[in-house]
C-alpha atoms as a PDB file:
ATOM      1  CA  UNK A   1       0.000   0.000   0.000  1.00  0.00           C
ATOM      2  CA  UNK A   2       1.521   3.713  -0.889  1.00  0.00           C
ATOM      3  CA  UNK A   3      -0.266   5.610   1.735  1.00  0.00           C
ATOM      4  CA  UNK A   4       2.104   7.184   4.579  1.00  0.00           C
ATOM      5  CA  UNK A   5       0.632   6.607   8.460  1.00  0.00           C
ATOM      6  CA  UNK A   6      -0.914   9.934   8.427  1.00  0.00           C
ATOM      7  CA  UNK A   7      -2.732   9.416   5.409  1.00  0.00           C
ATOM      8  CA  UNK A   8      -3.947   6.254   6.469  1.00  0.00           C
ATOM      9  CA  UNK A   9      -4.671   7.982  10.234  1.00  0.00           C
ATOM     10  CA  UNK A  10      -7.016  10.571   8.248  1.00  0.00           C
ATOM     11  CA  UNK A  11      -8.477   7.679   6.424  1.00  0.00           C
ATOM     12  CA  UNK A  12      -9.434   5.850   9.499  1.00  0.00           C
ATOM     13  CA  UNK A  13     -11.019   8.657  10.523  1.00  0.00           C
ATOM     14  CA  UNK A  14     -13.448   9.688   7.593  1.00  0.00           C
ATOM     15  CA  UNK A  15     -14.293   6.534   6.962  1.00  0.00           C
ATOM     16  CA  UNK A  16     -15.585   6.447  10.328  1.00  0.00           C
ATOM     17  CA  UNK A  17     -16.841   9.622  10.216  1.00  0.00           C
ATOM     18  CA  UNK A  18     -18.616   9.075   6.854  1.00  0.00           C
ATOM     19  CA  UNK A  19     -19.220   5.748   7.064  1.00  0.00           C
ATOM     20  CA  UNK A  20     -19.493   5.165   2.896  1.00  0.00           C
ATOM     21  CA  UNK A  21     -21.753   2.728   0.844  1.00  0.00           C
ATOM     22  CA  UNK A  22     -18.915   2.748  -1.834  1.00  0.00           C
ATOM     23  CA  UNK A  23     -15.337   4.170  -1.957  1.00  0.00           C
ATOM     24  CA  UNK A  24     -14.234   4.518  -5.623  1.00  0.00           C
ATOM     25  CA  UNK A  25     -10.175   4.459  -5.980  1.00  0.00           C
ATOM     26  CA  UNK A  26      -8.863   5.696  -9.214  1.00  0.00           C
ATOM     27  CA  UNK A  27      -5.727   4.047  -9.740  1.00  0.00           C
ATOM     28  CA  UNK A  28      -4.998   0.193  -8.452  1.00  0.00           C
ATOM     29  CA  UNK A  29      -1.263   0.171  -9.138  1.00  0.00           C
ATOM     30  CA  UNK A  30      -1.062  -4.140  -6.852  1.00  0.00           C
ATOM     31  CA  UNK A  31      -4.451  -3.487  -4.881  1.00  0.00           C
ATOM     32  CA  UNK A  32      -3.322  -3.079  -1.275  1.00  0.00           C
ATOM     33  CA  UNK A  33      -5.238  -0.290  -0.668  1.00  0.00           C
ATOM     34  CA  UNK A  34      -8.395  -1.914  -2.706  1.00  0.00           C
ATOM     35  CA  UNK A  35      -7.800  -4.574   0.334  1.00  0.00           C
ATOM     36  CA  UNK A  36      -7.168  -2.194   2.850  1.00  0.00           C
ATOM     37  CA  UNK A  37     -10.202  -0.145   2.773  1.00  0.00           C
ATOM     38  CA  UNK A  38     -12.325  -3.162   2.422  1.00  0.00           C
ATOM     39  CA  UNK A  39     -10.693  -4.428   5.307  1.00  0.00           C
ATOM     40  CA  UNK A  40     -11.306  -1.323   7.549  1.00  0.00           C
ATOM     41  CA  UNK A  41     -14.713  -0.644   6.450  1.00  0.00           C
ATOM     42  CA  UNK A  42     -15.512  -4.088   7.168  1.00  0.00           C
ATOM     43  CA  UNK A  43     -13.795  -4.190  10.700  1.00  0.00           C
ATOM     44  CA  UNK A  44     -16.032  -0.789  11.138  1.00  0.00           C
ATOM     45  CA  UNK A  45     -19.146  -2.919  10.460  1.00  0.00           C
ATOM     46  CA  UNK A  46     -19.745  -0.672   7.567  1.00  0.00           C
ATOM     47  CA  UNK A  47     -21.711  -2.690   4.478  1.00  0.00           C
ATOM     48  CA  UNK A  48     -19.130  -0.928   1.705  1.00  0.00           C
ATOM     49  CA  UNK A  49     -18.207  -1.754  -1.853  1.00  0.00           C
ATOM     50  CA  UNK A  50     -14.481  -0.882  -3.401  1.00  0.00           C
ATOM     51  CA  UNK A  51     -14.130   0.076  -6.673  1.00  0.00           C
ATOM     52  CA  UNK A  52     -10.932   0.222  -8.389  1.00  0.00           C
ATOM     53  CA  UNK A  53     -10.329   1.840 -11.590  1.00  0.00           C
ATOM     54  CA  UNK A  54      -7.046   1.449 -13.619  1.00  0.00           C
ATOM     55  CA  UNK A  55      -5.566   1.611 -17.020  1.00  0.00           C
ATOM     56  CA  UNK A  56      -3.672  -1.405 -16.246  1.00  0.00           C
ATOM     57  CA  UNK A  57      -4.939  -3.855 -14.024  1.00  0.00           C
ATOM     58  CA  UNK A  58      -2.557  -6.907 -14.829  1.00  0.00           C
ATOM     59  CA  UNK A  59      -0.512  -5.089 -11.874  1.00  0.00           C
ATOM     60  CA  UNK A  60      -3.436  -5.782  -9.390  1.00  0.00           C
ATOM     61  CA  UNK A  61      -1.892  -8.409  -6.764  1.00  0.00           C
ATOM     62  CA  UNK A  62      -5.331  -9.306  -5.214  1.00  0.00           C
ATOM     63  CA  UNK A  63      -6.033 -13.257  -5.426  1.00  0.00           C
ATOM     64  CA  UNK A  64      -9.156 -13.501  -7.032  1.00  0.00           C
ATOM     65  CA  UNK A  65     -10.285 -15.744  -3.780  1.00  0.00           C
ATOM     66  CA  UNK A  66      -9.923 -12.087  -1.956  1.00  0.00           C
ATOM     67  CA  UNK A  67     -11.678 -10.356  -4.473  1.00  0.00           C
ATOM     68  CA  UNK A  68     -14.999 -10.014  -1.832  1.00  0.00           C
ATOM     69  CA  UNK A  69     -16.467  -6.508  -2.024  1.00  0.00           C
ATOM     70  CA  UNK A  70     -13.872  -5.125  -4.255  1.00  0.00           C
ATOM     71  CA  UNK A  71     -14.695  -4.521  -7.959  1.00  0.00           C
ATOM     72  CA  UNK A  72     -12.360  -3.442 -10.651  1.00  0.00           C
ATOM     73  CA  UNK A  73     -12.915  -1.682 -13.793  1.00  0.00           C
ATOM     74  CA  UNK A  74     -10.203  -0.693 -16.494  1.00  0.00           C
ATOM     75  CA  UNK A  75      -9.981   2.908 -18.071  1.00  0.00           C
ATOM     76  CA  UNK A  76      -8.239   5.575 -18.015  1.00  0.00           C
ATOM     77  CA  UNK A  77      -9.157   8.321 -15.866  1.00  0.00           C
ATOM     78  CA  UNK A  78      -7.273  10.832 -17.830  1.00  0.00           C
ATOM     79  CA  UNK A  79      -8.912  10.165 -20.811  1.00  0.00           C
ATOM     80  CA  UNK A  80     -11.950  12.490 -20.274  1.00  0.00           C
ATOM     81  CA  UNK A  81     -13.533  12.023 -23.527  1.00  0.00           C
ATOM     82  CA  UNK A  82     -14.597   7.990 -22.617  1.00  0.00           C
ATOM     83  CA  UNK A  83     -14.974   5.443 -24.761  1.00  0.00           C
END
């Protein structure tokens, strides 16, 4: 995961805060932090879905076994003109 401890402190915190039906992350680079927010949410007892968007998923590390309430969609999210 590429999130420093105060990042993930603030995190922590919103989610709790917030408590989200869905975090969207746009860019997957191996998935830890797919995992990781999954992870939290679900120790939270928040019911949330993880979506990960990337240009290149082959990089995604996440078994597909571990794949539970994480999605993942490839695009480009600097390509604003779509599809």
């Amino acid at each position: 995961m590429l999130k420093d401890p105060d990042t993930q402190a603030v995190y922590h915190d919103m989610l709790w805060e917030l408590r989200p039906r869905t975090i969207v992350e746009l860019g997957v680079y191996n998935g830890g932090s797919l995992a990781w927010f999954r992870d939290l949410t679900k120790i939270m007892g928040i019911d949330c879905q993880v979506i990960g968007i990337d240009r290149d998923l082959s990089r995604c590390q996440i078994p597909a076994s571990d794949m539970e309430n994480i999605t993942l969609h490839q695009g480009d999210c600097s390509d604003l003109t779509g599809p």
